[in-house]
PDB file of N, CA and C in Angstrom:
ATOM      1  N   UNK A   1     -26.920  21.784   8.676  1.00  0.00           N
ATOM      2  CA  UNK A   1     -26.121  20.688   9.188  1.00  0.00           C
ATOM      3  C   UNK A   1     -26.355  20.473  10.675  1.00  0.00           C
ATOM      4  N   UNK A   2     -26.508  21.635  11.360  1.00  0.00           N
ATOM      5  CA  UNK A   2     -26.440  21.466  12.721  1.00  0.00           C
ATOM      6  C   UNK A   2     -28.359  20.741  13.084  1.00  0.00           C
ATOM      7  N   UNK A   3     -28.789  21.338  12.174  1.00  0.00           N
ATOM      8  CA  UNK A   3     -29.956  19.892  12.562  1.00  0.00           C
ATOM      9  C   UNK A   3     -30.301  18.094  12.163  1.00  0.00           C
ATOM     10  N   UNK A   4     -29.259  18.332  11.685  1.00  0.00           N
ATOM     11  CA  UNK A   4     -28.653  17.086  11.337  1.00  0.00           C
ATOM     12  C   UNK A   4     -27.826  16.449  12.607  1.00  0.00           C
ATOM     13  N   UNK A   5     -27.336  17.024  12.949  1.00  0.00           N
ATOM     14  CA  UNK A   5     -26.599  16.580  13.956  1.00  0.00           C
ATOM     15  C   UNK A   5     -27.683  16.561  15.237  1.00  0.00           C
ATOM     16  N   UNK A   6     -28.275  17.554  15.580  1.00  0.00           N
ATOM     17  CA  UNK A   6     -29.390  17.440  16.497  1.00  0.00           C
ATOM     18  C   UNK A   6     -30.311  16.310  16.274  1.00  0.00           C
ATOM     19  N   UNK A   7     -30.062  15.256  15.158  1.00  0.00           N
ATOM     20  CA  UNK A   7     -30.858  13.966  15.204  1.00  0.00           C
ATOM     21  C   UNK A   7     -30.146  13.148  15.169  1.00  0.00           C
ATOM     22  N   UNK A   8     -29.072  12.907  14.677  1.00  0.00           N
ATOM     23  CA  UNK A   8     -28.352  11.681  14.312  1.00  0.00           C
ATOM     24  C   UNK A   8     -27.548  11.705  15.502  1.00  0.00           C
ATOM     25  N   UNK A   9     -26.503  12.635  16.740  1.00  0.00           N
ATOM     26  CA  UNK A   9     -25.700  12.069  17.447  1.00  0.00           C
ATOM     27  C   UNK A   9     -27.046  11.756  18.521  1.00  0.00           C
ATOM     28  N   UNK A  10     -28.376  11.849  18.824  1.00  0.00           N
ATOM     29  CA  UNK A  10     -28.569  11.065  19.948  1.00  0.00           C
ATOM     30  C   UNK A  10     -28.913   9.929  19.822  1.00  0.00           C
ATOM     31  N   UNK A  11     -28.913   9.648  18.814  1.00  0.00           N
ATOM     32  CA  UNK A  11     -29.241   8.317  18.417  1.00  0.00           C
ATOM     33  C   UNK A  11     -27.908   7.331  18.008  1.00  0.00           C
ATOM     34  N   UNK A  12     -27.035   7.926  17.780  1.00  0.00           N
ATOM     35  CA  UNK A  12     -25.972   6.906  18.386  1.00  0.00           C
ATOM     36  C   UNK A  12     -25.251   7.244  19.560  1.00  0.00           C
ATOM     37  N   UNK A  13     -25.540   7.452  20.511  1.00  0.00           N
ATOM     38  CA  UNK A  13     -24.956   7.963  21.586  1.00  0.00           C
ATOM     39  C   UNK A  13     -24.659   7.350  22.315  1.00  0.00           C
ATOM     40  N   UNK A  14     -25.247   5.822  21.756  1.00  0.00           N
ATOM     41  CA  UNK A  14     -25.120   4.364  22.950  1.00  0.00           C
ATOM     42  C   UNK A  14     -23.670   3.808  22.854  1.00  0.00           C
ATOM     43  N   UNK A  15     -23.483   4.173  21.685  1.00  0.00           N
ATOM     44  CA  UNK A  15     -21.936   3.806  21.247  1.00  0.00           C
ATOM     45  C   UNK A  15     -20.718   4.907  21.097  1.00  0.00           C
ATOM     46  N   UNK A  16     -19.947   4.548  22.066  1.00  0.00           N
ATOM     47  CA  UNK A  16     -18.389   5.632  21.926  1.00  0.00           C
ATOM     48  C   UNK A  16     -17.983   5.892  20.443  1.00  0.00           C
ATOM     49  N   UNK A  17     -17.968   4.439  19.810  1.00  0.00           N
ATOM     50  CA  UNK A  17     -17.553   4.977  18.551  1.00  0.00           C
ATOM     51  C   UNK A  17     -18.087   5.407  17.209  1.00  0.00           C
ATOM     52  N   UNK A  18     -19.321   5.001  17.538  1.00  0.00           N
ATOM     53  CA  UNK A  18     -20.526   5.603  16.640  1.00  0.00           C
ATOM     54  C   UNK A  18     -20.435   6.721  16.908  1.00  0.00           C
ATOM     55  N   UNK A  19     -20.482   7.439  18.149  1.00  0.00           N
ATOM     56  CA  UNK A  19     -20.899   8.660  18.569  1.00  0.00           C
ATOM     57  C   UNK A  19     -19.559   9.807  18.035  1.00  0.00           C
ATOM     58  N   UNK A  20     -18.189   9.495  18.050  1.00  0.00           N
ATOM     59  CA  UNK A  20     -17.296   9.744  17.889  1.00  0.00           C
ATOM     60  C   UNK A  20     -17.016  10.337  15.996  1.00  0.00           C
ATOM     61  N   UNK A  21     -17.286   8.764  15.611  1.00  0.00           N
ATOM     62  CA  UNK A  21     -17.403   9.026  14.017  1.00  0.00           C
ATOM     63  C   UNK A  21     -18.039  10.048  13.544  1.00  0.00           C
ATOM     64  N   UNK A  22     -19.799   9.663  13.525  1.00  0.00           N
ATOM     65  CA  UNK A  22     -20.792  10.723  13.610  1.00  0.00           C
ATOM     66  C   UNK A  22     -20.481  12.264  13.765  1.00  0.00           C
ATOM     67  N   UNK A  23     -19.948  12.343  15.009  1.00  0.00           N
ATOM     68  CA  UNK A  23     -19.490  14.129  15.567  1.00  0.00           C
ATOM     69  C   UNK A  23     -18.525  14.312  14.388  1.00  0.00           C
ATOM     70  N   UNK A  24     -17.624  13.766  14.338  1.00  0.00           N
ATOM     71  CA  UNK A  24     -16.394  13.690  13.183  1.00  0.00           C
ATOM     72  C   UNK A  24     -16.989  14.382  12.072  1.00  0.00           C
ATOM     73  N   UNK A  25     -17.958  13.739  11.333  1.00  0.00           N
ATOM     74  CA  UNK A  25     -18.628  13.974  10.160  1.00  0.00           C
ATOM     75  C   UNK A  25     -19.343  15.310   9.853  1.00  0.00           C
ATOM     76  N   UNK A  26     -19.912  15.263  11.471  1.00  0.00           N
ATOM     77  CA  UNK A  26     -20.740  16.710  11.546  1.00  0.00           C
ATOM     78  C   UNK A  26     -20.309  17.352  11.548  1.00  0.00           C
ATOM     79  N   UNK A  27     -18.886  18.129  12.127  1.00  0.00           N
ATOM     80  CA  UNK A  27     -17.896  18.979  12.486  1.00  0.00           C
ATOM     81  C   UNK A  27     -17.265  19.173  10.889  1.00  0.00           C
ATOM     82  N   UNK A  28     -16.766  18.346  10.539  1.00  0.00           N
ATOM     83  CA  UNK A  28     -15.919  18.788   9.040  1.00  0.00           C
ATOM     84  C   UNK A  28     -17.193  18.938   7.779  1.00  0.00           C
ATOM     85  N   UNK A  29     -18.754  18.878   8.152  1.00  0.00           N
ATOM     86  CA  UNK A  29     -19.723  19.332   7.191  1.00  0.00           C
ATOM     87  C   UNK A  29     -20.110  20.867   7.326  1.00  0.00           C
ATOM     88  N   UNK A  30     -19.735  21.579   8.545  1.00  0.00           N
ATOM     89  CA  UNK A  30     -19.790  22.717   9.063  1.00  0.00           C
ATOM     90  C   UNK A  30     -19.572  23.909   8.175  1.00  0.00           C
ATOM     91  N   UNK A  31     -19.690  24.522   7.068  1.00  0.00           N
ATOM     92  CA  UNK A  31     -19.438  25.459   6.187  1.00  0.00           C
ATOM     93  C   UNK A  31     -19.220  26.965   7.238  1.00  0.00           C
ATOM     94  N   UNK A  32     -19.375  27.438   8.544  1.00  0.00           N
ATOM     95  CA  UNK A  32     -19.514  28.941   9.123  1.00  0.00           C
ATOM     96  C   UNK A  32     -19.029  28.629  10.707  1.00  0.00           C
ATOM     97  N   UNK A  33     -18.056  29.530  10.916  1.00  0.00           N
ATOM     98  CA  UNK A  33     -17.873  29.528  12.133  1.00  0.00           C
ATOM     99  C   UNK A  33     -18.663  29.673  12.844  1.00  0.00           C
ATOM    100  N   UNK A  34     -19.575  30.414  12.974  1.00  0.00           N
ATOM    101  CA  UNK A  34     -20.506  30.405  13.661  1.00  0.00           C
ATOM    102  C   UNK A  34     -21.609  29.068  13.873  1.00  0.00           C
ATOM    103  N   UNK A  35     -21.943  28.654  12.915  1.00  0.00           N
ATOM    104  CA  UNK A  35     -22.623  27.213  13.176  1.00  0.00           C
ATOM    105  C   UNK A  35     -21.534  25.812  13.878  1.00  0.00           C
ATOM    106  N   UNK A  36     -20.480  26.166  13.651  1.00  0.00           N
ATOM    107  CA  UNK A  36     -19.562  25.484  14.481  1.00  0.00           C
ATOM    108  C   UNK A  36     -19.507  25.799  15.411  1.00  0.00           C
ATOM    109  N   UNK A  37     -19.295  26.766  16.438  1.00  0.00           N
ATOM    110  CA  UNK A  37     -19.835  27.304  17.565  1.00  0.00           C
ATOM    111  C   UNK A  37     -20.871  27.102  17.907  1.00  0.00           C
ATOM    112  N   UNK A  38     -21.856  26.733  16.928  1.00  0.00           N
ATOM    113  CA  UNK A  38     -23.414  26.640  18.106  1.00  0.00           C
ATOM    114  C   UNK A  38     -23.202  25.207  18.273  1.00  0.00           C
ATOM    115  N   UNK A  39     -22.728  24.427  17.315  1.00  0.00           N
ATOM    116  CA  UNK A  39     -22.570  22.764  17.426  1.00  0.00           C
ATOM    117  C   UNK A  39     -22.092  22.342  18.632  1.00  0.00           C
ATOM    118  N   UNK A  40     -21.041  22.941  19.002  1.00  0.00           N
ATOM    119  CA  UNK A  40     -19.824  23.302  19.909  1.00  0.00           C
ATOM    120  C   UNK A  40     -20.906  23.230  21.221  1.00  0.00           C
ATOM    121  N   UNK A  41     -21.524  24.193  21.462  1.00  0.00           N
ATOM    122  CA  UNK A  41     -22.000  24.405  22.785  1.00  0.00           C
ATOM    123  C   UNK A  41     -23.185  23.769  23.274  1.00  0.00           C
ATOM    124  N   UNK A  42     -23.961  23.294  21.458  1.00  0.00           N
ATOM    125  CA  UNK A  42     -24.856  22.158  22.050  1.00  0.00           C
ATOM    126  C   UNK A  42     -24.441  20.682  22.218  1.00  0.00           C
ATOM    127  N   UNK A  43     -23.448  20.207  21.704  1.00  0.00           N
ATOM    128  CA  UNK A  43     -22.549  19.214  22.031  1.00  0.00           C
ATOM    129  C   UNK A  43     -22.756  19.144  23.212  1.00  0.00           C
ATOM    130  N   UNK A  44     -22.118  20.100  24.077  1.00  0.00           N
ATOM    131  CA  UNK A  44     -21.166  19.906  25.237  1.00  0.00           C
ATOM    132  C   UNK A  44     -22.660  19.798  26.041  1.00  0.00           C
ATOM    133  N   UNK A  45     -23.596  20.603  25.756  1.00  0.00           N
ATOM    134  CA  UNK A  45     -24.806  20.586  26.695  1.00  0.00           C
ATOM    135  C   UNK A  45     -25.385  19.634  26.736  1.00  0.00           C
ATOM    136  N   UNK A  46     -25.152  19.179  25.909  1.00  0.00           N
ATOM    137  CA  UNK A  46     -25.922  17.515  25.969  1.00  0.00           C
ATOM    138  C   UNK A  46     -25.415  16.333  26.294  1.00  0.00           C
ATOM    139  N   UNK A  47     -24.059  16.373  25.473  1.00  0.00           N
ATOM    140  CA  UNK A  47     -23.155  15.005  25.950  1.00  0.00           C
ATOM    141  C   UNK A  47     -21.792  15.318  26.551  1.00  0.00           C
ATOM    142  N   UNK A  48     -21.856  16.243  27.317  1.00  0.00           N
ATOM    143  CA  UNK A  48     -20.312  17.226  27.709  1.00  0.00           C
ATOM    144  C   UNK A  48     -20.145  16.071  29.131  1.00  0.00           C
ATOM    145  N   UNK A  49     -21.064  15.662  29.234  1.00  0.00           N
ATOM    146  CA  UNK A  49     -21.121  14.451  30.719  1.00  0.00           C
ATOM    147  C   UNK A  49     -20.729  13.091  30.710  1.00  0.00           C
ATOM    148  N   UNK A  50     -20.828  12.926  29.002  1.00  0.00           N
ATOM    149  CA  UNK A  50     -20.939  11.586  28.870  1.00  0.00           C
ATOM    150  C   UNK A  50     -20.004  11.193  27.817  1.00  0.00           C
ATOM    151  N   UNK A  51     -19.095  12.269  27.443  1.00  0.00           N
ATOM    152  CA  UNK A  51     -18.254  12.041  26.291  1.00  0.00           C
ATOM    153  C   UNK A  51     -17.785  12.985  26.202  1.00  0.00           C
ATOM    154  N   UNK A  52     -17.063  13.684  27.295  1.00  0.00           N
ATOM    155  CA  UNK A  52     -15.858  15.192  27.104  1.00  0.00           C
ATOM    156  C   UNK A  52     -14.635  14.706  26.412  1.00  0.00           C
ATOM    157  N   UNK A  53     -14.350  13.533  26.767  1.00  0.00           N
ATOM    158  CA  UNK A  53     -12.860  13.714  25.758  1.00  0.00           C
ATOM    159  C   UNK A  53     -13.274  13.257  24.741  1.00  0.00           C
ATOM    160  N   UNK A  54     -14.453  12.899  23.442  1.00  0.00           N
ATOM    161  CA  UNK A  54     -14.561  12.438  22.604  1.00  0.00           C
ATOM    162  C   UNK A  54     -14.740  14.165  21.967  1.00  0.00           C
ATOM    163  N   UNK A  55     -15.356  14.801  22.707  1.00  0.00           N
ATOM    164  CA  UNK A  55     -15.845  16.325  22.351  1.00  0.00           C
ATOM    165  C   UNK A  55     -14.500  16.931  22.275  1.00  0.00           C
ATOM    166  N   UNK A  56     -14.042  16.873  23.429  1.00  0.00           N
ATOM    167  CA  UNK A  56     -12.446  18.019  23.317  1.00  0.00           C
ATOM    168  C   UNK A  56     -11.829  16.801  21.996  1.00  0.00           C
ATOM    169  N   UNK A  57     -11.546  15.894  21.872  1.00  0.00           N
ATOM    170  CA  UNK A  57     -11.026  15.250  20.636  1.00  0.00           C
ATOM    171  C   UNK A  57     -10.874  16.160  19.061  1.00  0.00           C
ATOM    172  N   UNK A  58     -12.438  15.717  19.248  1.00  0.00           N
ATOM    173  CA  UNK A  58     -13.211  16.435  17.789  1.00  0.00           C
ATOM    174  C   UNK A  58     -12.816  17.655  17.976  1.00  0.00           C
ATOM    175  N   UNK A  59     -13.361  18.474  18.674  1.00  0.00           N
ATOM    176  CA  UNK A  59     -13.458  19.993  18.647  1.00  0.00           C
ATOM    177  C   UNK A  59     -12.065  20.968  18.626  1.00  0.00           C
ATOM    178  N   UNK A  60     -11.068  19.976  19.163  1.00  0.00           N
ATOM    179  CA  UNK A  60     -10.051  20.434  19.345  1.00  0.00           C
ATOM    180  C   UNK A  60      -9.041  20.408  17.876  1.00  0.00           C
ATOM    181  N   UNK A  61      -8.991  19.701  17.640  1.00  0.00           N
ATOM    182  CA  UNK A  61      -8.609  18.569  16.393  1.00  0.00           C
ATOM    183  C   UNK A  61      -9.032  19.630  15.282  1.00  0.00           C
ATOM    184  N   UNK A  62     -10.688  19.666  15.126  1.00  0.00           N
ATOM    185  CA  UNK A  62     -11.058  20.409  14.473  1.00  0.00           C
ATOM    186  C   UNK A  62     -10.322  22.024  14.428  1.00  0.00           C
ATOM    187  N   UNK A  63     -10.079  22.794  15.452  1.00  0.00           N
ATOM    188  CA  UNK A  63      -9.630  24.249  15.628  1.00  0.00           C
ATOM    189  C   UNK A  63      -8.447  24.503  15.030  1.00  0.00           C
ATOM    190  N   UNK A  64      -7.890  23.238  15.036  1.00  0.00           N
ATOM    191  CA  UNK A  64      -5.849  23.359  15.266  1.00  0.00           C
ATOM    192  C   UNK A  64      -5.557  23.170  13.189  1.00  0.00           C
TER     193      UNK A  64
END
């Protein structure tokens, strides 16, 4: 999954809410904590600049 996501969110990344949905999708396809954690930290490394509260959204949302 997480290379799934390594193609599909940069390619909508032009859009808040594309980008938003997308993460959404990727996050609840996640079967292992641990691959949620790596999602987690490559997220943030990539778009942690350009979309932190869409990330703390998801990610948070997701934990609780």
């Amino acid at each position: 999954m997480n290379e799934y996501a390594k193609v599909i969110l940069p390619k909508v990344s032009f859009s808040k809410d594309l980008f938003r949905k997308e993460l959404s999708k990727c996050v609840n396809w996640v079967e292992h904590p641990e691959e949620l954690d790596e999602l987690n930290k490559w997220c943030y490394e990539n778009f942690g600049e350009i979309y932190p509260e869409i990330l703390d959204e998801v990610f948070s949302h997701n934990a609780a």
